[in-house]
Protein backbone atom coordinates (compact mmCIF):
# COMPACT_ATOMS: atom_id res chain seq x y z
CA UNK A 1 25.94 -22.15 -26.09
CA UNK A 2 29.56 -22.28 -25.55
CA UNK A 3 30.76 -20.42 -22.31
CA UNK A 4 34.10 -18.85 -20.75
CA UNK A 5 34.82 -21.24 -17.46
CA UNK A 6 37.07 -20.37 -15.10
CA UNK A 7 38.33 -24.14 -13.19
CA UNK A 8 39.27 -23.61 -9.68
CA UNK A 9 42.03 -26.79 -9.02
CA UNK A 10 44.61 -27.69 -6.73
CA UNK A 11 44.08 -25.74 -3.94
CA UNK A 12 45.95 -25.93 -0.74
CA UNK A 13 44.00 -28.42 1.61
CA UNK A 14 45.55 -32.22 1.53
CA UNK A 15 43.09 -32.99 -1.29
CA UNK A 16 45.40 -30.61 -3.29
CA UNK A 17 46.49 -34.29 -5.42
CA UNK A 18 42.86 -35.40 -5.81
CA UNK A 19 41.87 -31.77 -6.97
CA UNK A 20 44.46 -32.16 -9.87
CA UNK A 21 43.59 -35.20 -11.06
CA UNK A 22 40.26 -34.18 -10.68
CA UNK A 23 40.95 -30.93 -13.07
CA UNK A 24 42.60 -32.87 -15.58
CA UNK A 25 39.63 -34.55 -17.28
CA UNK A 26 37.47 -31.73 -16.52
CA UNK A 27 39.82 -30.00 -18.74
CA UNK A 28 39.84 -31.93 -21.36
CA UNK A 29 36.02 -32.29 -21.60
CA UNK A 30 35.51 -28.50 -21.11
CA UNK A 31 38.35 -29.07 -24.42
CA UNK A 32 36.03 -31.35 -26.65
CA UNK A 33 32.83 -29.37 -25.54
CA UNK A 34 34.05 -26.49 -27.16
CA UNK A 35 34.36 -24.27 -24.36
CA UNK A 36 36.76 -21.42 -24.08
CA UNK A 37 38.38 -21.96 -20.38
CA UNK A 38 41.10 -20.96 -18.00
CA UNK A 39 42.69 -23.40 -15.57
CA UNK A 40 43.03 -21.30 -12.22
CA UNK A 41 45.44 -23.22 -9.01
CA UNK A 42 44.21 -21.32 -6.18
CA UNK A 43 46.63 -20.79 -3.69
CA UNK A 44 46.11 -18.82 -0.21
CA UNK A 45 46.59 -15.19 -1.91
CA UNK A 46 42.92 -15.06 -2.49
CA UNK A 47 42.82 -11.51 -3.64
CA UNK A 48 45.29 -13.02 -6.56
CA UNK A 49 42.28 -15.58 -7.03
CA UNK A 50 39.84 -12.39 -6.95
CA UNK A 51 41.97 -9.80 -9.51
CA UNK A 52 42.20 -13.52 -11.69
CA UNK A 53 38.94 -13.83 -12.19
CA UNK A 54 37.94 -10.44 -12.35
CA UNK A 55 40.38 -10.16 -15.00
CA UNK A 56 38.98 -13.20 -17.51
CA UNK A 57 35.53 -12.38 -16.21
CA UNK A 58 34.22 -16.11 -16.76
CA UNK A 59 30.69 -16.95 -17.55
CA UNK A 60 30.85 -19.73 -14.54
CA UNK A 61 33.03 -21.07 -12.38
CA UNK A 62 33.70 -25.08 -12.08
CA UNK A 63 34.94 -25.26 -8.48
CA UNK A 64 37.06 -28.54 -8.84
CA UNK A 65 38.54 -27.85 -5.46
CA UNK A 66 38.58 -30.97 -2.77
CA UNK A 67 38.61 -30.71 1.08
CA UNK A 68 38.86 -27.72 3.50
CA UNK A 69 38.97 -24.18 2.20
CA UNK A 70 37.40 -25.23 -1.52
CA UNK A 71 34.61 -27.42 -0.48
CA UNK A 72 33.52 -26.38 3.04
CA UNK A 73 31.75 -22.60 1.52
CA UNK A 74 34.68 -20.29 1.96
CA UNK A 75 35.41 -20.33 -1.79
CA UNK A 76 31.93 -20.19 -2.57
CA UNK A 77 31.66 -17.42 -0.09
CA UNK A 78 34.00 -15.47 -2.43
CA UNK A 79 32.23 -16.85 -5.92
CA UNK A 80 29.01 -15.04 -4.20
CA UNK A 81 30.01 -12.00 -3.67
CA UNK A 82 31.72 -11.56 -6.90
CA UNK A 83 27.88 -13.01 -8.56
CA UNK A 84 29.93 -15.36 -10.61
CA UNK A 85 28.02 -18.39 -11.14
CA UNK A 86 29.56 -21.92 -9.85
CA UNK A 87 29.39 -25.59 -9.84
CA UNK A 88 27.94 -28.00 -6.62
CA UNK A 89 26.03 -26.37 -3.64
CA UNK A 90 26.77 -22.92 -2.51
CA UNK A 91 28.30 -21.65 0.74
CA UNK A 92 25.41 -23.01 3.31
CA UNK A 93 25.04 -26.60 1.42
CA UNK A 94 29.02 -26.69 1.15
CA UNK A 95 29.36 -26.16 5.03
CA UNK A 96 27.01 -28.23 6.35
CA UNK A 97 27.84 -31.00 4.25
CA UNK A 98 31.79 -31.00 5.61
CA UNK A 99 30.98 -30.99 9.02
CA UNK A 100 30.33 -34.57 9.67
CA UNK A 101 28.67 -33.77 12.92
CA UNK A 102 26.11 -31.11 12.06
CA UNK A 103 25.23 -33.30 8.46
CA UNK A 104 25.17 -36.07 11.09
CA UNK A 105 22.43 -34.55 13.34
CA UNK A 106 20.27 -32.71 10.31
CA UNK A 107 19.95 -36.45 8.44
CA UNK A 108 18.91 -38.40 11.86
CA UNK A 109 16.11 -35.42 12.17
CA UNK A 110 14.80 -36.36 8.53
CA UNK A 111 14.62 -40.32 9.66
CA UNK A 112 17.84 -41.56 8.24
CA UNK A 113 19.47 -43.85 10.70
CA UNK A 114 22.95 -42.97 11.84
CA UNK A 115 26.22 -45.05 13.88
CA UNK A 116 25.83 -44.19 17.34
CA UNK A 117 28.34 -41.41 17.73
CA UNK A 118 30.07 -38.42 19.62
CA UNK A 119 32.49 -35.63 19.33
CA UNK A 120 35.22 -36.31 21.76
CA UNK A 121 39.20 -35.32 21.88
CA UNK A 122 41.76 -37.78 20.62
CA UNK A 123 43.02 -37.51 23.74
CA UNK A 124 40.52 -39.52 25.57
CA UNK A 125 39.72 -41.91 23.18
CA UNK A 126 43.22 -42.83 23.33
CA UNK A 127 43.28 -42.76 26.84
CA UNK A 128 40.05 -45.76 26.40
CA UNK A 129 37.53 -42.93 28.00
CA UNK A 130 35.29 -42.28 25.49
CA UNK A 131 33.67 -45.85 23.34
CA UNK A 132 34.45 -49.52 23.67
CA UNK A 133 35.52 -50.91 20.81
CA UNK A 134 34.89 -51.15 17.66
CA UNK A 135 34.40 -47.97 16.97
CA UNK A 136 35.60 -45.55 13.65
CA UNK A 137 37.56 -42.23 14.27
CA UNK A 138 37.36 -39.62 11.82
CA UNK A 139 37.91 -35.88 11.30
CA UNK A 140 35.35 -33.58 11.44
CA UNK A 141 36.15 -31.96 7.88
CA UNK A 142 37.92 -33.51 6.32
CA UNK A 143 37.45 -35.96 3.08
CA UNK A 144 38.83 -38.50 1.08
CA UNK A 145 38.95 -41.14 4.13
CA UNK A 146 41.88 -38.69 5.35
CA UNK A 147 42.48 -39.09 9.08
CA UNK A 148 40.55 -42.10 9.11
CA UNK A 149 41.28 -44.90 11.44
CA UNK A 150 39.12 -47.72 12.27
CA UNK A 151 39.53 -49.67 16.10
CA UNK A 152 38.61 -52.99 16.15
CA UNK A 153 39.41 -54.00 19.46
CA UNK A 154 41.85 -52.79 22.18
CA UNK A 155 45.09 -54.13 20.72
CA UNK A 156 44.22 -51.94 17.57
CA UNK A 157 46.87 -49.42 17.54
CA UNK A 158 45.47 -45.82 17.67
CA UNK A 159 47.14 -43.05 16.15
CA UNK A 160 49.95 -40.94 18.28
CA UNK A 161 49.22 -37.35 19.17
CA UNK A 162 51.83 -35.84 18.25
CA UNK A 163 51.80 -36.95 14.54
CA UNK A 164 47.87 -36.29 14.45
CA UNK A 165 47.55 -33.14 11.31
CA UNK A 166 43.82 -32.44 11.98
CA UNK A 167 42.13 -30.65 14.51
CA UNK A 168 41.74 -32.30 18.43
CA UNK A 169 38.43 -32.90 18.38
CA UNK A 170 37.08 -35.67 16.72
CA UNK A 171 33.92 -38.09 15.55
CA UNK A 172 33.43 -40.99 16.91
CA UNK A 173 31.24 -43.39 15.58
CA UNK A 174 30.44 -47.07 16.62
CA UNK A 175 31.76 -49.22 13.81
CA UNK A 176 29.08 -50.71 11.45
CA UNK A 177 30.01 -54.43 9.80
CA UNK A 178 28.89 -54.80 6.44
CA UNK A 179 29.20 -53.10 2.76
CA UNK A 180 30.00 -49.80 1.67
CA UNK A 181 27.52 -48.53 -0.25
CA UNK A 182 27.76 -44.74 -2.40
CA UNK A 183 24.91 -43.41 -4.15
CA UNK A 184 25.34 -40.23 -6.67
CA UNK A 185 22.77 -37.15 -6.90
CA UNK A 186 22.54 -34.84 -9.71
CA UNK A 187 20.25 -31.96 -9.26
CA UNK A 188 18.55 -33.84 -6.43
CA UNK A 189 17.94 -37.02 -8.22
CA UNK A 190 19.53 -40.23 -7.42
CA UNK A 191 21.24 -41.33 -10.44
CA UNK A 192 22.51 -45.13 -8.61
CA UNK A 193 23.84 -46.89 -6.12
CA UNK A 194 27.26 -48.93 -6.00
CA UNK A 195 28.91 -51.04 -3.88
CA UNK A 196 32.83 -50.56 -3.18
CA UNK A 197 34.73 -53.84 -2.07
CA UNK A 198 37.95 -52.40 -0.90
CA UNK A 199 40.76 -55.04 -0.73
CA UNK A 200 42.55 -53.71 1.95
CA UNK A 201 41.05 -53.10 5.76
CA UNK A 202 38.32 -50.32 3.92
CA UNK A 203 37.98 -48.14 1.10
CA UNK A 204 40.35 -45.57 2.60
CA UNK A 205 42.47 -43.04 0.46
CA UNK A 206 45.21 -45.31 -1.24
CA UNK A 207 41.92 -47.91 -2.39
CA UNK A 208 40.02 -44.59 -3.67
CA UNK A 209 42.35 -43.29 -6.04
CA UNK A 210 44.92 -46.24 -6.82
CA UNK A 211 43.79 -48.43 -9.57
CA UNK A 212 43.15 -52.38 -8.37
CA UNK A 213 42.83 -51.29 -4.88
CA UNK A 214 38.88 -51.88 -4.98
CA UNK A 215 36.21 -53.40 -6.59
CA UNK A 216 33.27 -51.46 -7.99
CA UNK A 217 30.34 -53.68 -8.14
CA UNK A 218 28.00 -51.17 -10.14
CA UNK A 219 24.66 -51.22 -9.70
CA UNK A 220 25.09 -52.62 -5.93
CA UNK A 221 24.06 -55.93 -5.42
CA UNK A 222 21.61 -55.16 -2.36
CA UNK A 223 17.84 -56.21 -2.27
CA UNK A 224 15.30 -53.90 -4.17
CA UNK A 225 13.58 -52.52 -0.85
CA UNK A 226 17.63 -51.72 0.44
CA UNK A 227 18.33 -50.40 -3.00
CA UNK A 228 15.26 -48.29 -3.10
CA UNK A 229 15.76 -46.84 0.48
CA UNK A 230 18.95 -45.81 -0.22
CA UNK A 231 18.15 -43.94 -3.39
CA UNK A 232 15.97 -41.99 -1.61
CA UNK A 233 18.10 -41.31 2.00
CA UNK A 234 20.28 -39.90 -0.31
CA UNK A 235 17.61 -37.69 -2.26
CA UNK A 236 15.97 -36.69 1.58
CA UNK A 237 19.94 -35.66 2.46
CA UNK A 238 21.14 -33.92 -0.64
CA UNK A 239 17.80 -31.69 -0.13
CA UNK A 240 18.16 -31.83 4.37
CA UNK A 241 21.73 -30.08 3.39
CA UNK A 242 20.98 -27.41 1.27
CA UNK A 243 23.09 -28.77 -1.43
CA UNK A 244 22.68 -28.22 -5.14
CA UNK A 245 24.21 -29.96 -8.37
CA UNK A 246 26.43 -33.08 -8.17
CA UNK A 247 26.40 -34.96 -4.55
CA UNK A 248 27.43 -38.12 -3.40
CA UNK A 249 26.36 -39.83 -0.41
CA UNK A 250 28.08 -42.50 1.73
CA UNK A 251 26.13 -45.41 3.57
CA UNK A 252 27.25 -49.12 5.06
CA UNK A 253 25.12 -51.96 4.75
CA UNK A 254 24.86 -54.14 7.44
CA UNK A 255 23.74 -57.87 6.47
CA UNK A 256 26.28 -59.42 8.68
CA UNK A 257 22.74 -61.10 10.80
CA UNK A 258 19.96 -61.21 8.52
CA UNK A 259 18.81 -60.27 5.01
CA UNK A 260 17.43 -57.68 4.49
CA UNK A 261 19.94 -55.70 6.71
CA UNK A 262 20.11 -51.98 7.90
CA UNK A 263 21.30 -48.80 6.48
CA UNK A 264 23.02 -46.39 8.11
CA UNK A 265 24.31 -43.21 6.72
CA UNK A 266 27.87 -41.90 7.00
CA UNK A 267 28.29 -38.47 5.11
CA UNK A 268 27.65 -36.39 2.21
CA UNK A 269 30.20 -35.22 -0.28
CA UNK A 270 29.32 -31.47 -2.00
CA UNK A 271 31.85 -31.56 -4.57
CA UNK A 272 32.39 -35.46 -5.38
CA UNK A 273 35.91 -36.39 -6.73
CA UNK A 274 36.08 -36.61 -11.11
CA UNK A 275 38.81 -38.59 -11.27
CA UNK A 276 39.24 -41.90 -13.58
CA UNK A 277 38.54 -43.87 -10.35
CA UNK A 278 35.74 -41.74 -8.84
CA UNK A 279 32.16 -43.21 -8.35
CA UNK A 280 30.44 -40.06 -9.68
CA UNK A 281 31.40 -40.51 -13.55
CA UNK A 282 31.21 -44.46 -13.25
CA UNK A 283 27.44 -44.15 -11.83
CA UNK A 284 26.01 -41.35 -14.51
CA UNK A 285 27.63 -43.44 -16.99
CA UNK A 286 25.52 -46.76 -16.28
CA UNK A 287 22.59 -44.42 -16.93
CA UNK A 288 24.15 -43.50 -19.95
CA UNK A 289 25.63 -39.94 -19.05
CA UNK A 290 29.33 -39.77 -20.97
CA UNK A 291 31.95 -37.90 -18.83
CA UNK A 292 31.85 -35.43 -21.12
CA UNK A 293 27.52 -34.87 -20.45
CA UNK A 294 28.14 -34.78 -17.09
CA UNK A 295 30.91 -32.05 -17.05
CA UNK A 296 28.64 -29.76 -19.67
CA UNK A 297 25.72 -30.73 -17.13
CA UNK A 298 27.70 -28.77 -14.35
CA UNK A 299 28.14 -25.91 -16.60
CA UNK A 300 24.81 -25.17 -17.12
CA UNK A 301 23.79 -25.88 -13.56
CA UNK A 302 25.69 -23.30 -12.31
CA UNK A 303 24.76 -20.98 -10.32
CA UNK A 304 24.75 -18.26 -7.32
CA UNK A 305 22.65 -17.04 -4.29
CA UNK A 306 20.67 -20.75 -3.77
């Protein structure tokens, strides 16, 4: 049944780039599908975005938005109230996904092994009070390997205060050696597993969306028990976060001493990126899923109030 979708894009977080590209081939498959839709960039004037879609009165929303503000439940706060129907997990999943530190906590309680870690200010971990070495500093909400920096050893250079954009406090997490490992979720099922092989230092934001930066080794070349344990980490944490629809879940491998190695578990991601280098659409598709399935697949899985 053909629907009127209303595609929330852009957005104003510093995803905003990702969110576009994101939008574009959702577009055009919404296009081919036969679906009558209205691109929407959301900006801050959120009673604009309100009066918009009250106005075009869409059968569901496809919340294309990346990063703070569209993914973290304050959109879908807003979708909610107005009972319009929408794409990837709703305002609980959303926010407990994008705080690294509470998803953090709620997957170690459901057995899946996580870095050792802490919240600390950047502050003193510049200042060499807070974690020896090598150890990963991150944002607490933010995506897209933004803010990401990863210390080796002390002559790493850490970043400066005063040109830091995210908020003071951080995570800290002991840096794990090994492979990076992503596994996608639709509708609670684990659809695969692939490895990333970043050719720079790690798959950071320039290797995620700029063509030759990484290698995509598709389905990841881990043993079966590793492969099979992941699969389902990421099953027992897209359910552990209340999250709905498409997911994506981010693990490293370590095999650096033995074979088979560990897992550990890094984050989830509620509204995975759709762009032509994004892991999502390359996973589905070695199951057979067409970019095109997958986007009418979020259409009729949207929904509001779970």
């Amino acid at each position: 049944m053909k629907k009127r979708v209303a595609v929330l894009m852009g957005g104003f977080s510093v995803e905003r780039d990702v969110s576009l590209s994101s939008a574009q081939g959702v577009l055009k498959a919404l296009e081919e599908l036969g679906h009558e839709f209205i691109p929407i960039d959301v900006t801050r004037d959120i009673t604009a975005l309100a009066q918009n879609l009250e106005a075009y009165k869409p059968d569901v929303v496809l919340n294309i938005l990346h990063g703070r503000w569209g993914e973290d439940g304050c959109i879908q706060g807003l979708l909610e109230m107005m009972n319009i129907p929408y794409s990837h997990s709703g305002v609980l999943g959303s926010s407990l996904s994008m705080n690294k530190v509470v998803a953090r906590k709620i997957c170690q309680i459901k057995g899946i092994r996580i870095p050792e870690g802490q919240v600390a200010r950047l502050a003193d971990v510049c200042a060499g009070r807070v974690m020896e070495p090598p150890f990963v500093i991150k944002p607490i909400g933010e995506g897209s390997s933004l803010g990401v920096h990863i210390i080796y050893d002390r002559k790493t250079p850490l970043p400066r205060l005063s040109d830091w954009p995210f908020e003071e406090k951080i995570l800290v997490e002991r840096y794990i050696p090994g492979r990076e490992i992503q596994v996608a979720i639709l509708g609670g099922k684990a659809m695969g597993a692939i490895e990333i092989c970043p050719k720079g230092e790690f798959y950071d934001y320039e290797a995620k969306y700029t063509d030759g930066k990484a290698v995509h080794l598709m389905p990841a070349p881990i043993p079966s028990e590793v492969y099979a344990q992941v699969m389902e980490w990421a099953e027992i944490a897209h359910r552990a976060l209340e999250c709905r629809g498409v997911t994506r879940s981010d693990f490293r491998y370590d095999d650096t001493k033995r074979e088979p190695g560990e897992l550990y578990y890094l984050e989830t991601n509620p509204q995975p990126g759709l762009t032509p280098l994004s892991l999502v659409p390359e996973i589905v598709a070695h199951e057979g899923m067409t970019y095109t399935q997958l986007v009418q697949w979020m259409v009729e899985d949207a929904s509001c109030r779970r």
